[in-house]
Protein backbone atom coordinates (compact mmCIF):
# COMPACT_ATOMS: atom_id res chain seq x y z
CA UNK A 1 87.77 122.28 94.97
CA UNK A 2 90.48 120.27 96.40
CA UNK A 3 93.92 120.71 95.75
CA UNK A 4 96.15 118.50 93.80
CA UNK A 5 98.29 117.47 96.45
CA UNK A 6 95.28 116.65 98.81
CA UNK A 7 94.03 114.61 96.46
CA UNK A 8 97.23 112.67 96.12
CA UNK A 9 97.40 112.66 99.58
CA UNK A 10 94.29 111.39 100.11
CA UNK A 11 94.32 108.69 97.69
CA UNK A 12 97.47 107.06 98.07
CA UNK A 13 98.86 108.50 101.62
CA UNK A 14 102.74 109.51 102.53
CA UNK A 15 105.91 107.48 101.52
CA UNK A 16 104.46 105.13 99.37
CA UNK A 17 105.11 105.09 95.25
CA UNK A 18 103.00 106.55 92.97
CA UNK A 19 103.29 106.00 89.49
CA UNK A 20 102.80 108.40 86.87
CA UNK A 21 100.34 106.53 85.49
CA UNK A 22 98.17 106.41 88.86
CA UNK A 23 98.28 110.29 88.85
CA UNK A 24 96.65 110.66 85.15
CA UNK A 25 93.88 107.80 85.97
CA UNK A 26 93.04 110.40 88.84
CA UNK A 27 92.62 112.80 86.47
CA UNK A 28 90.98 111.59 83.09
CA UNK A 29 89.20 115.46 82.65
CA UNK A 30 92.35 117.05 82.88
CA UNK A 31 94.99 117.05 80.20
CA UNK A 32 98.63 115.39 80.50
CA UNK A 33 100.42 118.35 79.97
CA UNK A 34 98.41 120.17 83.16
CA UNK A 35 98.85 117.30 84.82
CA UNK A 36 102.31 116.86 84.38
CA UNK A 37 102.29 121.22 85.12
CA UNK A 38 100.50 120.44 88.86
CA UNK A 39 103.07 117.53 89.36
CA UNK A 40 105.90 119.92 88.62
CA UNK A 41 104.33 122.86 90.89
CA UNK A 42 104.11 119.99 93.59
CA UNK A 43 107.61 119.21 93.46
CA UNK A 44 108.62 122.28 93.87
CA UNK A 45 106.69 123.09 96.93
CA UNK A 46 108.58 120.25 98.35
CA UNK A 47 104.86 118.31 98.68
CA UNK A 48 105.80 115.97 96.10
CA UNK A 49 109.22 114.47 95.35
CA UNK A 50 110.60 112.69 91.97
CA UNK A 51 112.35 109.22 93.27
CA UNK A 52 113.28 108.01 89.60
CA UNK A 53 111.43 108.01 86.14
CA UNK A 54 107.40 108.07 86.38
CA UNK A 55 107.96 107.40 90.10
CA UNK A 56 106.96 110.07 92.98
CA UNK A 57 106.45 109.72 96.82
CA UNK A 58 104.52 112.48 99.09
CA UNK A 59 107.72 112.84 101.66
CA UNK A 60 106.51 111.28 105.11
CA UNK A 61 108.54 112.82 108.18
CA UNK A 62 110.65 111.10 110.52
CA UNK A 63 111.92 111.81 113.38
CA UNK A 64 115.49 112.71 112.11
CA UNK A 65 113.85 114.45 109.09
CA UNK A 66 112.05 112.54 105.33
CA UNK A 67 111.86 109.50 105.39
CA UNK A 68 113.46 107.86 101.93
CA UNK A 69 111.17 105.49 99.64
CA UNK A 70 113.21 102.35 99.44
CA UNK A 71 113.90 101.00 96.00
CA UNK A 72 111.81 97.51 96.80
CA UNK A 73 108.53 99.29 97.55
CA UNK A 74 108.76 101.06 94.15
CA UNK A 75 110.06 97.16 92.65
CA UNK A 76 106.65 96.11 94.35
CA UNK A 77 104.57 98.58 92.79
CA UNK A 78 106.02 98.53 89.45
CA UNK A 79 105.91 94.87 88.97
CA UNK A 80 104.16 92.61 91.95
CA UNK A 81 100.98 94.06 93.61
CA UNK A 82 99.08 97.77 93.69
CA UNK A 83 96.31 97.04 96.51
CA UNK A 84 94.16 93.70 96.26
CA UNK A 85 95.66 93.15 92.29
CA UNK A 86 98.58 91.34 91.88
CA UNK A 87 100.53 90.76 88.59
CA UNK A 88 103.56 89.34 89.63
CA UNK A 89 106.03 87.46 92.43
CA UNK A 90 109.46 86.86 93.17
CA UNK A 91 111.31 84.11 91.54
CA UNK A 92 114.39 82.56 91.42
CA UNK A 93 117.08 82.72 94.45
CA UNK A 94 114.67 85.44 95.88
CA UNK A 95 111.38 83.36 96.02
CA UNK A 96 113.53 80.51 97.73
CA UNK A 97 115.20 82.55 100.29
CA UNK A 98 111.78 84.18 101.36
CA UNK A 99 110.52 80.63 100.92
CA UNK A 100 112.86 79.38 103.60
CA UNK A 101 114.26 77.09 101.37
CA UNK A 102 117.87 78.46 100.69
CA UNK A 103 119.87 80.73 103.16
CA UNK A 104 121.42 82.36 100.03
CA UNK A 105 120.68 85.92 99.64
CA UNK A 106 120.66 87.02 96.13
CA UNK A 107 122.61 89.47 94.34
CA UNK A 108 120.56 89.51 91.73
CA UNK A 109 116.61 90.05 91.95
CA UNK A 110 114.41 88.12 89.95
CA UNK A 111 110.63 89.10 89.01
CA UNK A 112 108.13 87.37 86.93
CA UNK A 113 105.32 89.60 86.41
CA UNK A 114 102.73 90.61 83.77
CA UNK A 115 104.47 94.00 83.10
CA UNK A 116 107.19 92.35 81.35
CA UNK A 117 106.64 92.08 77.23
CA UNK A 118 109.73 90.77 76.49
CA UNK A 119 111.25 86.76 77.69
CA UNK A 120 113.67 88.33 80.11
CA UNK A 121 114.64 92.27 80.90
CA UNK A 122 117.50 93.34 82.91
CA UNK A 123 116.67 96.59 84.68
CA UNK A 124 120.06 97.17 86.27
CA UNK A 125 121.10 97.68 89.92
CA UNK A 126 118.39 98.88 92.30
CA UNK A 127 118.32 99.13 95.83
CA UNK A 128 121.67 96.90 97.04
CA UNK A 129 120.73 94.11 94.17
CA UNK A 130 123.31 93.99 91.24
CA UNK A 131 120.64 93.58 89.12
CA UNK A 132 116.88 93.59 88.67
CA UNK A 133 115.81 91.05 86.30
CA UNK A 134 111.49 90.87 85.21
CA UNK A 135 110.46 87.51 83.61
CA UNK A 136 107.32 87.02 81.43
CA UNK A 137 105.19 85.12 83.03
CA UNK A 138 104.06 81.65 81.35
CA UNK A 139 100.28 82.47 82.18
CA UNK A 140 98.27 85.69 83.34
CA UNK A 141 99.78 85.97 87.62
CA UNK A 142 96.91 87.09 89.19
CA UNK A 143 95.78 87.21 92.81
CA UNK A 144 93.83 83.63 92.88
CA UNK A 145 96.99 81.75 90.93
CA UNK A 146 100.04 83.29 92.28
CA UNK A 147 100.28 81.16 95.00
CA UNK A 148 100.44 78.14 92.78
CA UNK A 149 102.69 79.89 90.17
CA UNK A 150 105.21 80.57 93.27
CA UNK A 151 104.51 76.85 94.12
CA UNK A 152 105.60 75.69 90.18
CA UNK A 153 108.32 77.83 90.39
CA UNK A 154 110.17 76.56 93.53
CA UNK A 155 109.44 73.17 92.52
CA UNK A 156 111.25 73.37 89.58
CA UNK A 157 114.39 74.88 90.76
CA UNK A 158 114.99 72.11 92.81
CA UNK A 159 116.25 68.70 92.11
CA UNK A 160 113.60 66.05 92.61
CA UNK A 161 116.19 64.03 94.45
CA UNK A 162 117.05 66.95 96.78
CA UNK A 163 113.38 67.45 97.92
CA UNK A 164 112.96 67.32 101.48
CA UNK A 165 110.34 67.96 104.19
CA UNK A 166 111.67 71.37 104.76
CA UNK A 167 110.63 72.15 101.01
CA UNK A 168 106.78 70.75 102.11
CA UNK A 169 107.37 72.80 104.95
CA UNK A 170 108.06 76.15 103.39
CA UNK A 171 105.12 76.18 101.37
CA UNK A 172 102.94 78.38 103.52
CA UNK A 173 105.85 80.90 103.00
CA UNK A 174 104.97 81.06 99.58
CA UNK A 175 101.84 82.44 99.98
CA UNK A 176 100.51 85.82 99.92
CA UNK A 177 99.42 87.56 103.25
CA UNK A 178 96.15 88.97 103.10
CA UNK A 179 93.43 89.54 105.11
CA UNK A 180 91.05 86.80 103.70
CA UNK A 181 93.29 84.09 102.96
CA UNK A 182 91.71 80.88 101.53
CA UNK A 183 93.36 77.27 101.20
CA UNK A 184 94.94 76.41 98.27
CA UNK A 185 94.64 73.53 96.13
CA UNK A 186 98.03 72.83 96.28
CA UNK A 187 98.32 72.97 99.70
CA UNK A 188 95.42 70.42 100.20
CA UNK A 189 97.13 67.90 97.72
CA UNK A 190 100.71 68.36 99.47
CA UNK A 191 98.61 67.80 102.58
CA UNK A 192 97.25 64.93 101.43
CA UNK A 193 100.21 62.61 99.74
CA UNK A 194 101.47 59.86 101.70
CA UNK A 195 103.62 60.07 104.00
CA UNK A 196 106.83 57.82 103.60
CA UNK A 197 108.54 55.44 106.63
């Protein structure tokens, strides 16, 4: 039989997050409390390490030594994407500045994704933000409307009098990179509108 930390190794590779909750879906035979017994044997090996609460990382090595997990892969994981299945996307300041459409860098970073139950959740500083701040989404994000939710979003931050072709522009920012990426709908009807004189 394999051993635990092979098994997390193989499954979800060095420095990336795993969540708690990705280590006990691995295991439905086993019971929590042995799971949570290998996790703590792991640790202190040194072939698993604790970043924060329900979050771990198998250490990858550098060349000056282990190699950190930054706070906005474990953000990602948490609350935007785990593989093909997304639940959630940047908003606010942070969707436009990826967007291209503002230069500001935000201090604090907004989320809307499915994990949040509540309206709106502060989740304090993280990673060089002042705050972390999850949004309920107003439908289900999920990998085929995300695009278009991102679209909404940005759309309605902005003044329609401000709009601009740099705003048209952005757009393809907005979407997600993956490997099979199929037009949008939106894309086809921003594609399409008249052009003015």
């Amino acid at each position: 039989m394999k051993e635990f930390e092979d098994i997390l190794l193989e499954r979800f590779g060095e420095g990336r997050p795993i969540l708690v909750g990705d280590i006990l879906s691995l295991f439905p035979d086993v019971s929590r409390v042995t799971v949570y017994q290998r996790i703590n044997s792991a640790i202190s090996k040194g072939s698993l390490e604790r970043y924060g609460r329900g979050v771990y990382c198998i250490p990858r090595q550098g060349l000056f030594g282990k190699v950190p997990l930054s706070a906005e892969s474990v953000i990602e994981r948490k609350f935007i994407a785990c593989g093909d299945e997304v639940f959630g996307y940047y908003s606010g300041l942070a969707l436009e500045n990826r967007a291209g459409l503002s230069e500001q860098v935000p201090a604090v970073l907004e989320i809307t994704t499915n994990a949040s139950s509540k309206g709106v959740r502060s989740l304090g500083p993280a990673g060089g933000w002042k705050d972390v701040v999850i949004r309920k989404p107003r439908c289900e994000v999920t990998a085929e409307n995300v695009d278009v939710l991102r679209f909404l979003d940005a759309v309605s931050a902005i003044s329609p009098k401000k709009w601009a072709r740099r705003h048209f522009a952005a757009w393809p920012a907005l979407r997600v990179r993956r490997a099979e990426t199929v037009p949008s709908p939106m894309l086809t009807i921003i594609r399409q509108r008249p052009r003015r004189g």
